[in-house]
N, C-alpha and C. Protein backbone atom coordinates (compact mmCIF):
# COMPACT_ATOMS: atom_id res chain seq x y z
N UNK A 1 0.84 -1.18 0.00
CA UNK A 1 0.00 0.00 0.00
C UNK A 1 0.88 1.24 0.00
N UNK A 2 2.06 1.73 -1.06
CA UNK A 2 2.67 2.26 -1.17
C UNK A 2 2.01 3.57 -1.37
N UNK A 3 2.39 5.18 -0.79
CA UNK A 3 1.64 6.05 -1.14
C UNK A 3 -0.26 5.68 -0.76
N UNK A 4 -0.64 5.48 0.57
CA UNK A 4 -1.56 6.18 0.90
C UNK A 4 -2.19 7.31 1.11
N UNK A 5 -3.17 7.30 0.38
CA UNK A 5 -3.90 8.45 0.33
C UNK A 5 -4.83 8.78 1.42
N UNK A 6 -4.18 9.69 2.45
CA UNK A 6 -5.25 9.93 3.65
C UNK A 6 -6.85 10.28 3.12
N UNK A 7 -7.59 10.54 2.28
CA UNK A 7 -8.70 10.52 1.68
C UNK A 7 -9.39 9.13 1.40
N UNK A 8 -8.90 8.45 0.84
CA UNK A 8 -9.27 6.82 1.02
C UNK A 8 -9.14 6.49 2.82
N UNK A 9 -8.80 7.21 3.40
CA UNK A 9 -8.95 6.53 4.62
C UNK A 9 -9.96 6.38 5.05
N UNK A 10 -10.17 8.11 5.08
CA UNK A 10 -11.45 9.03 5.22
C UNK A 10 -12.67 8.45 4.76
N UNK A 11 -12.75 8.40 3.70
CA UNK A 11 -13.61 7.29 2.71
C UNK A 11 -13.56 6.38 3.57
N UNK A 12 -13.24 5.83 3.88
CA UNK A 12 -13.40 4.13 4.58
C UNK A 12 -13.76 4.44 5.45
N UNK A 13 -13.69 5.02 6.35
CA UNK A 13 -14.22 5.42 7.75
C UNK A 13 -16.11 6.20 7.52
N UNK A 14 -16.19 6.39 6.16
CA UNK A 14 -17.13 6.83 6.43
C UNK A 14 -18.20 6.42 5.12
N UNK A 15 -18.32 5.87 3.93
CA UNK A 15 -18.81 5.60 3.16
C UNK A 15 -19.57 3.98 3.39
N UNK A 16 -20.66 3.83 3.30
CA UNK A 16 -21.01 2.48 3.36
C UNK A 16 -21.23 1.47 2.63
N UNK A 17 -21.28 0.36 2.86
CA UNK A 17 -21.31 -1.20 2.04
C UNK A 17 -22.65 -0.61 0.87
N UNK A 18 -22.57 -0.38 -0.49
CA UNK A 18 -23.90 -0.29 -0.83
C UNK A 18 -25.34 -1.60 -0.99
N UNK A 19 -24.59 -2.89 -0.98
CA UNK A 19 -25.76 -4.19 -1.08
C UNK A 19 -25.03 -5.53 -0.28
N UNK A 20 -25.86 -6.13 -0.62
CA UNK A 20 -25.71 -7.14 0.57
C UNK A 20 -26.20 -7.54 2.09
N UNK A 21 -25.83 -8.52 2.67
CA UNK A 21 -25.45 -8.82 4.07
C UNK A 21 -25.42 -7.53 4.78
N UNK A 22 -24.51 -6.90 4.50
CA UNK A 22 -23.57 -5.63 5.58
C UNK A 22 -23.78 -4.44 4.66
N UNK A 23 -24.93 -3.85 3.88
CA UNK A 23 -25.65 -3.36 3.24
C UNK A 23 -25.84 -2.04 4.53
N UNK A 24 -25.70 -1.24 4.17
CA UNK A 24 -25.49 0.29 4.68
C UNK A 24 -24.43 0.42 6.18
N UNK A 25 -23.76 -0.70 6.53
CA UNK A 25 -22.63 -0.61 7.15
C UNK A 25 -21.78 0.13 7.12
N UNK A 26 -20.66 0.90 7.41
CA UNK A 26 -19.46 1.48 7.64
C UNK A 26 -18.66 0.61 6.94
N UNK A 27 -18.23 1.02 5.98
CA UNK A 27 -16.71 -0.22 5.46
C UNK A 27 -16.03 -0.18 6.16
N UNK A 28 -15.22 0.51 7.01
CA UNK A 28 -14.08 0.17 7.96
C UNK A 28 -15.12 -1.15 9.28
N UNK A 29 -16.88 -0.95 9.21
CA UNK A 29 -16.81 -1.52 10.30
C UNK A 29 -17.33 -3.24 9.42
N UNK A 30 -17.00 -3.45 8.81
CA UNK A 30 -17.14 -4.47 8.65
C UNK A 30 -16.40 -5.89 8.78
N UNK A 31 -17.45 -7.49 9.24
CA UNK A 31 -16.16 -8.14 9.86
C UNK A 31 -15.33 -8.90 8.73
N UNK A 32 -14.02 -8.92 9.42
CA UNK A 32 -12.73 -9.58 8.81
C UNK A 32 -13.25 -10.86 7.76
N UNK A 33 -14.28 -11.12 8.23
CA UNK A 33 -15.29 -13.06 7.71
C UNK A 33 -15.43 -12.09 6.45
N UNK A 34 -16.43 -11.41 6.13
CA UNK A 34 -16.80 -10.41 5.01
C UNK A 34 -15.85 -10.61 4.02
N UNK A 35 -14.90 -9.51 4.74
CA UNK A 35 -13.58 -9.45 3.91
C UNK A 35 -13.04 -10.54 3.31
N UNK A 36 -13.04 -11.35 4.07
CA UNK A 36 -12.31 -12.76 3.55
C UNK A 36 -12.50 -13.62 2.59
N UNK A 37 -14.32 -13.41 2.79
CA UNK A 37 -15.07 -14.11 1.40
C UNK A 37 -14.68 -13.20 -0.14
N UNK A 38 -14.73 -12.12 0.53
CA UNK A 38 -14.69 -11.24 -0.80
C UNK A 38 -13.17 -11.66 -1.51
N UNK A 39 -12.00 -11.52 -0.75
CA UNK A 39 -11.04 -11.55 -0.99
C UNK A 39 -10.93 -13.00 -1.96
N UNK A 40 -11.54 -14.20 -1.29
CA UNK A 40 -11.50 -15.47 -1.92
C UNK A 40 -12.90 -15.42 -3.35
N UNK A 41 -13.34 -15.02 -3.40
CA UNK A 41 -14.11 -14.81 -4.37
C UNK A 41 -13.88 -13.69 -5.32
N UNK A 42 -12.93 -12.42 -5.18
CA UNK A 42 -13.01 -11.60 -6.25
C UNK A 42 -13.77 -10.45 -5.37
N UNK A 43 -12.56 -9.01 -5.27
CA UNK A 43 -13.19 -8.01 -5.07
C UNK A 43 -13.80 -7.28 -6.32
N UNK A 44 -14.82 -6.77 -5.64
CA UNK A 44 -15.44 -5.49 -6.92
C UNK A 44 -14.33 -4.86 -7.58
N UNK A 45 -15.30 -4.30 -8.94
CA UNK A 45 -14.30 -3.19 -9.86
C UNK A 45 -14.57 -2.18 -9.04
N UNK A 46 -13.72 -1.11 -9.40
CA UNK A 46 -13.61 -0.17 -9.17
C UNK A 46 -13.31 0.81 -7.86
N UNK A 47 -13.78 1.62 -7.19
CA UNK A 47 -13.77 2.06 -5.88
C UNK A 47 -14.06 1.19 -4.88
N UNK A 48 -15.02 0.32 -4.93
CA UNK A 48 -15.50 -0.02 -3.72
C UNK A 48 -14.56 -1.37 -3.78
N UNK A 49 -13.86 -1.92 -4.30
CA UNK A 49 -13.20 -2.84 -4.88
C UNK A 49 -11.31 -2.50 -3.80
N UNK A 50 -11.28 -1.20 -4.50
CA UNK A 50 -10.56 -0.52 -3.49
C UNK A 50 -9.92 -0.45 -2.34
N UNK A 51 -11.46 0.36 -2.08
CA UNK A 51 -11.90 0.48 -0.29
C UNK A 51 -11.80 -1.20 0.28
N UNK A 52 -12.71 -2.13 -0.41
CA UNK A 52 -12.56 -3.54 0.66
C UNK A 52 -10.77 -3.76 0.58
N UNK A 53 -10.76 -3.77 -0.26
CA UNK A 53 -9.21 -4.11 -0.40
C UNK A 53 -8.16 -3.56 0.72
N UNK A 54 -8.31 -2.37 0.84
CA UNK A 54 -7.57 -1.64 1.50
C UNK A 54 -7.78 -2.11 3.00
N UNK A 55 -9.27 -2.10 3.03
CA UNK A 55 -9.67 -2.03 4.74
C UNK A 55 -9.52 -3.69 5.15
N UNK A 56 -9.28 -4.53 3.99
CA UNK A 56 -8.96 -5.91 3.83
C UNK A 56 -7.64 -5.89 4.42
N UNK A 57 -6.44 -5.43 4.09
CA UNK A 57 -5.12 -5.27 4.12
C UNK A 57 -4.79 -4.94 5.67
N UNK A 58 -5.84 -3.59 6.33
CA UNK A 58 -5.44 -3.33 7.31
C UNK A 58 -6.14 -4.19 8.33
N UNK A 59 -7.00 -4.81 8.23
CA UNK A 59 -7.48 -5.41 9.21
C UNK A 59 -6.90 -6.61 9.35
N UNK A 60 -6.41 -7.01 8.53
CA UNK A 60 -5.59 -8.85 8.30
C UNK A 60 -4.26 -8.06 8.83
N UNK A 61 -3.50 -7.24 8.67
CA UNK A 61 -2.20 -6.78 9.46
C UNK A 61 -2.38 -6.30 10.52
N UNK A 62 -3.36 -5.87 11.26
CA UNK A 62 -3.62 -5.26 12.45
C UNK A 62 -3.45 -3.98 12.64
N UNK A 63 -3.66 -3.24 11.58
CA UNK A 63 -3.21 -1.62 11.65
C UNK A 63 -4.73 -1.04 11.86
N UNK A 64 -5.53 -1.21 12.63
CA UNK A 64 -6.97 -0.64 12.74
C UNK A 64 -6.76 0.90 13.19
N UNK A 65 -5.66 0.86 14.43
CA UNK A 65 -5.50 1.94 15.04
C UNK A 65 -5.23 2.53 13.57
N UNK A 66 -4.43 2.78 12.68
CA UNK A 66 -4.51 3.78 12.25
C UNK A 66 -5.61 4.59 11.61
N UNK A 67 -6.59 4.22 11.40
CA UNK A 67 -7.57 4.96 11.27
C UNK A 67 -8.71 5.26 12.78
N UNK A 68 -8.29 4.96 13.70
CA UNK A 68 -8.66 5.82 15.25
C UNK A 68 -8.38 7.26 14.89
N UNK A 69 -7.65 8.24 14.59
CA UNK A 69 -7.52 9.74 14.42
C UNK A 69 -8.62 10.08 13.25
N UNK A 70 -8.59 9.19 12.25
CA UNK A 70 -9.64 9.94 11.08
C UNK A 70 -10.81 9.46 11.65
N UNK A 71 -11.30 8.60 12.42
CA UNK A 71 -12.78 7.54 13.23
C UNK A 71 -13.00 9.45 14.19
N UNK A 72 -12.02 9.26 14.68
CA UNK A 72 -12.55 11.11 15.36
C UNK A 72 -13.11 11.82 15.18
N UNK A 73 -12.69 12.08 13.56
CA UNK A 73 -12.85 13.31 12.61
C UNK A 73 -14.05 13.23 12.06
N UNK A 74 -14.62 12.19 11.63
CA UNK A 74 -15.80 11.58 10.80
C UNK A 74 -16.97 11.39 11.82
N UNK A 75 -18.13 11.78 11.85
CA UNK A 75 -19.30 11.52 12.36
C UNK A 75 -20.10 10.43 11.34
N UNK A 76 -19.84 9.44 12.39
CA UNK A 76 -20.39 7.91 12.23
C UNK A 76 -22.09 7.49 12.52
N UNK A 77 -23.03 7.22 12.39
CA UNK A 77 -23.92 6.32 12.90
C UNK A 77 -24.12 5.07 13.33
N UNK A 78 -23.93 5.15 14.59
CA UNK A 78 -23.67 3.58 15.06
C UNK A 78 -24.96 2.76 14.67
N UNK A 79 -24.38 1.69 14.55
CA UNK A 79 -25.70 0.80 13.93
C UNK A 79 -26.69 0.21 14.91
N UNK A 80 -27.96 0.60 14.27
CA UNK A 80 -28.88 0.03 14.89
C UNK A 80 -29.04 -1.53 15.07
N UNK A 81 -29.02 -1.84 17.26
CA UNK A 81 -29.36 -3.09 17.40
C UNK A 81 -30.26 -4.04 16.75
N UNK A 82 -29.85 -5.36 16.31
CA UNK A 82 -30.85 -5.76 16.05
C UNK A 82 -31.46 -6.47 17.05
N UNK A 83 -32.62 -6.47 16.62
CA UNK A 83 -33.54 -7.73 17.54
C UNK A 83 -33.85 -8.79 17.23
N UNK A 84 -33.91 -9.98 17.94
CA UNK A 84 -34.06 -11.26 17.28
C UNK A 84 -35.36 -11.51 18.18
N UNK A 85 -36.50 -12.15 17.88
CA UNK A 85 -37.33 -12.57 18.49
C UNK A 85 -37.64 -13.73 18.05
N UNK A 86 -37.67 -14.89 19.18
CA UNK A 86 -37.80 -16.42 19.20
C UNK A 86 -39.22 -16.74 18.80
């Protein structure tokens, strides 16, 4: 990940999954399992292809903290609990 672009960070911290499972999620908050399928199956073209990639990279190396300073900066919506009823 030579030459990061603090803007793709930004982006990741704040743009969400558009379909799927994890469908209006936070890409940075999505889990590592996600990532993994994607990774073994073929990321998307283009941007969002990217972004998993990237947030793929840091989460499999353990660099999360570095996006803690831009998680600051960005006003997030934490996700609504779900409920399961038996």
């Amino acid at each position: 990940m030579e030459g990061l672009n603090p803007e793709i960070l930004a982006e990741i911290c704040s743009s969400k999954m558009p379909f799927g499972k994890y469908k209006d999620t936070v890409i940075a908050d999505l889990p590592i399992n996600y990532l993994e399928w994607f990774h073994r199956q073929g990321m998307p073209k283009g941007k969002l292809g990217m972004q998993l990639s990237t947030i793929y990279e840091i989460k499999l190396n353990g660099l999360m903290d570095l996006l803690t300073p831009i998680r600051g900066k960005v006003h997030v919506e934490k996700p609504k609990k779900r409920v399961y009823k038996f």
